[in-house]
C-alpha atoms as a PDB file:
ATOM      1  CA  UNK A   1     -18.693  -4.960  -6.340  1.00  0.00           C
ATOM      2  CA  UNK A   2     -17.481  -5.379  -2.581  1.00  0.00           C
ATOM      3  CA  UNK A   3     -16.234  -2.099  -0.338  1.00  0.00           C
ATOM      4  CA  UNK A   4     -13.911  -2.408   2.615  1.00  0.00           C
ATOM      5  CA  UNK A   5     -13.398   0.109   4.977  1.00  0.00           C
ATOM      6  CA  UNK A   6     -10.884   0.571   7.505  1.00  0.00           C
ATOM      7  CA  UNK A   7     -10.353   2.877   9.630  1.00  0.00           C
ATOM      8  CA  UNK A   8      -7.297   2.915  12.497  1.00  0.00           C
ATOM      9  CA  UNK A   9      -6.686   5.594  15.186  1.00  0.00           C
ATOM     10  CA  UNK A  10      -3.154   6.007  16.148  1.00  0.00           C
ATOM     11  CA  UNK A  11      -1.419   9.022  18.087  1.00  0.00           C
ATOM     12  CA  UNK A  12       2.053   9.569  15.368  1.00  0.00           C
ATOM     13  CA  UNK A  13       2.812  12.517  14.274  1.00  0.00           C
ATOM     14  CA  UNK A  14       1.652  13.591  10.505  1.00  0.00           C
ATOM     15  CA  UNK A  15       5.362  12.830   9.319  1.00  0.00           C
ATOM     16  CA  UNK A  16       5.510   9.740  10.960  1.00  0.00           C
ATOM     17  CA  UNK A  17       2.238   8.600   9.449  1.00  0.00           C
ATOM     18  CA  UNK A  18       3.143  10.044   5.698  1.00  0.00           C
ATOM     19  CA  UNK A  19       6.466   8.011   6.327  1.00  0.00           C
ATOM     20  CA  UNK A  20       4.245   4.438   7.113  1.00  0.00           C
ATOM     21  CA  UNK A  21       2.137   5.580   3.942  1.00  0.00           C
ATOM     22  CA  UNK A  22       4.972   5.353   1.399  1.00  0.00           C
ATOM     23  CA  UNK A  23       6.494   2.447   3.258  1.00  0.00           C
ATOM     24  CA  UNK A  24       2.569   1.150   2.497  1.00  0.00           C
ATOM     25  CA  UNK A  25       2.909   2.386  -0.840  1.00  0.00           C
ATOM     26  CA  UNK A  26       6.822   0.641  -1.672  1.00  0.00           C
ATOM     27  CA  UNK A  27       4.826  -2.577  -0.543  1.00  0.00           C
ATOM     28  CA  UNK A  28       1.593  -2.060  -2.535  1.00  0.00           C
ATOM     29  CA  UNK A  29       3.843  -1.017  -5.929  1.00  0.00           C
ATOM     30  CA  UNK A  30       6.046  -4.187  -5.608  1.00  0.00           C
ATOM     31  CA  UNK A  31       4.296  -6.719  -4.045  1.00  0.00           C
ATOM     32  CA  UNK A  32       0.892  -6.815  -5.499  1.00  0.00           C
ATOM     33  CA  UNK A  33       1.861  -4.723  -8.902  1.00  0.00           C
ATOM     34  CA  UNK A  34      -0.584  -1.943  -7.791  1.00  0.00           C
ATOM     35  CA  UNK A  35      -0.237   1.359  -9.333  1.00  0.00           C
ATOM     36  CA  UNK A  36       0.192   4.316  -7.034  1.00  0.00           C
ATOM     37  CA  UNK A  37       0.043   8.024  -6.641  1.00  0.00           C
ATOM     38  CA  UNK A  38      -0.190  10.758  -4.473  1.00  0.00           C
ATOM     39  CA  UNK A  39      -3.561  12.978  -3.840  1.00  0.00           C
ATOM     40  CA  UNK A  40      -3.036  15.827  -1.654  1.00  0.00           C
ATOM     41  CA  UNK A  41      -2.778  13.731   2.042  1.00  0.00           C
ATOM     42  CA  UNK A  42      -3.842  10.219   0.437  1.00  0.00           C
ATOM     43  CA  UNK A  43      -2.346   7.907  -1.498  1.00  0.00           C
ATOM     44  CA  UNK A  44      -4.256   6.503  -4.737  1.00  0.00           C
ATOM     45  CA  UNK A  45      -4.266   2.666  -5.924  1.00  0.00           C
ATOM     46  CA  UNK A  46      -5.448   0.238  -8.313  1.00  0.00           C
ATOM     47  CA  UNK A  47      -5.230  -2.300 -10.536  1.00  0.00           C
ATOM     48  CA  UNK A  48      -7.840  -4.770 -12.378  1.00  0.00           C
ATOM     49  CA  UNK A  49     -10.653  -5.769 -10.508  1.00  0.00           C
ATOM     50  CA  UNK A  50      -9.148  -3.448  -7.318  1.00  0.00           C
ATOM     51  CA  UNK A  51      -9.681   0.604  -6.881  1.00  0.00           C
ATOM     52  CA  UNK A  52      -8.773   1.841  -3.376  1.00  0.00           C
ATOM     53  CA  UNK A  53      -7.198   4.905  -1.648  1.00  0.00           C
ATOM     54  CA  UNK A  54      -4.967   5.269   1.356  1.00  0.00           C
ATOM     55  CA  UNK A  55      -5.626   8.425   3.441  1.00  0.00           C
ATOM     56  CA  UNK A  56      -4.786  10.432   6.632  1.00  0.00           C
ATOM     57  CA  UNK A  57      -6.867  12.252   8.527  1.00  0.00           C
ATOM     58  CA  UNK A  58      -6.421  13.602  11.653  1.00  0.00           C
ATOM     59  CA  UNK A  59      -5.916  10.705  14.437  1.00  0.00           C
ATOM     60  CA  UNK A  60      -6.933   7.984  11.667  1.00  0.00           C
ATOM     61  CA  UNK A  61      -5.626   5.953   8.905  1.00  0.00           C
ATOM     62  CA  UNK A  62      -8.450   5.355   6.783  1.00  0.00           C
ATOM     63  CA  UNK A  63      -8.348   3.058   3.573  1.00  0.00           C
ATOM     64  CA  UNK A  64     -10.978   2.477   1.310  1.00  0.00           C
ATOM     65  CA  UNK A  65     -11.587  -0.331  -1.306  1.00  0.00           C
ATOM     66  CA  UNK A  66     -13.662  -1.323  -4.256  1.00  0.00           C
ATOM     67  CA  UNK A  67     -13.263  -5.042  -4.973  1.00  0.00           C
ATOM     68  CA  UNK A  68     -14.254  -6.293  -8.459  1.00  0.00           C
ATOM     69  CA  UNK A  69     -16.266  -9.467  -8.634  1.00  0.00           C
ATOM     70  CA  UNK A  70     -13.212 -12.083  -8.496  1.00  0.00           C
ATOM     71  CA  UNK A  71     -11.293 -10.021  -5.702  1.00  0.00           C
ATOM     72  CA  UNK A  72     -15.189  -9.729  -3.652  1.00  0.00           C
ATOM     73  CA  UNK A  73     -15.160 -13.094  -2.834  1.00  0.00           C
ATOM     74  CA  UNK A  74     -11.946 -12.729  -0.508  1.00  0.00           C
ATOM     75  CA  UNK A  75     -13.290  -8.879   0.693  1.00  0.00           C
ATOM     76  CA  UNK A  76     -13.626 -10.565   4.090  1.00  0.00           C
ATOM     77  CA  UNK A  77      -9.550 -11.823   3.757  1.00  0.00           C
ATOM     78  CA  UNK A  78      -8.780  -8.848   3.004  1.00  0.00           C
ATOM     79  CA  UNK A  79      -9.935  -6.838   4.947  1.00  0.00           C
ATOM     80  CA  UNK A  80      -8.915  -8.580   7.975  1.00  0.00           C
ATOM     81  CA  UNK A  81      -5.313  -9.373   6.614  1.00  0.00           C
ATOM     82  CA  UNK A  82      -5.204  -5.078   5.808  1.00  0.00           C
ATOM     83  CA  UNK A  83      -6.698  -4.213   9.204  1.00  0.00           C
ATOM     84  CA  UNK A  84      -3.853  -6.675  11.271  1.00  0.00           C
ATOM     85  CA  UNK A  85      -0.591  -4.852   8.755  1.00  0.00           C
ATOM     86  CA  UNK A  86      -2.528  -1.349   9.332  1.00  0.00           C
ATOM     87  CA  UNK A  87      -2.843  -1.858  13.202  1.00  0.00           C
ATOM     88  CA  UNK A  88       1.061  -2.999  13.462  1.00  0.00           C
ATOM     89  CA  UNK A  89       2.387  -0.216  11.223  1.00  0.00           C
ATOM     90  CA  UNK A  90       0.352   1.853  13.191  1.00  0.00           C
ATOM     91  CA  UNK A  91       0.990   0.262  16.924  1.00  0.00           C
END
């Protein structure tokens, strides 16, 4: 099993960032057939072979992933591809 982490500082407001979350979230739901849900300041996912949660904390964007063994083999791709639509989102 394969982690990525990603972490991205940004200086929005907490209602700007919640507002790039569910835009996130529309995207994740639709796009890749993820299912989502809200935790408290975060934002759940998964589907097979992919476990993952989108959170705030203060200053940061943080998203964390657990790739299954199919999906590991990209976790570089991946991460890279999340960290460039994270640091836009965020810019």
């Amino acid at each position: 099993m394969s982690k990525v982490l990603i972490r991205q500082k940004h200086n929005k407001s907490d209602d700007e960032v919640r507002q790039i979350i569910r835009d996130v979230q529309d995207t994740l739901e639709s796009r890749f057939d993820l299912k989502t849900r809200w935790q408290g300041d975060a934002v759940e996912f998964e589907r097979s072979g992919l476990k993952g949660q989108l959170s705030m904390e203060p200053g940061f964007v943080v998203i964390k992933m657990k790739l299954g063994m199919m999906l590991g083999l990209y976790s570089r791709t991946i991460q890279t591809e999340l960290e460039k639509v994270v640091a836009e989102k965020l810019a």
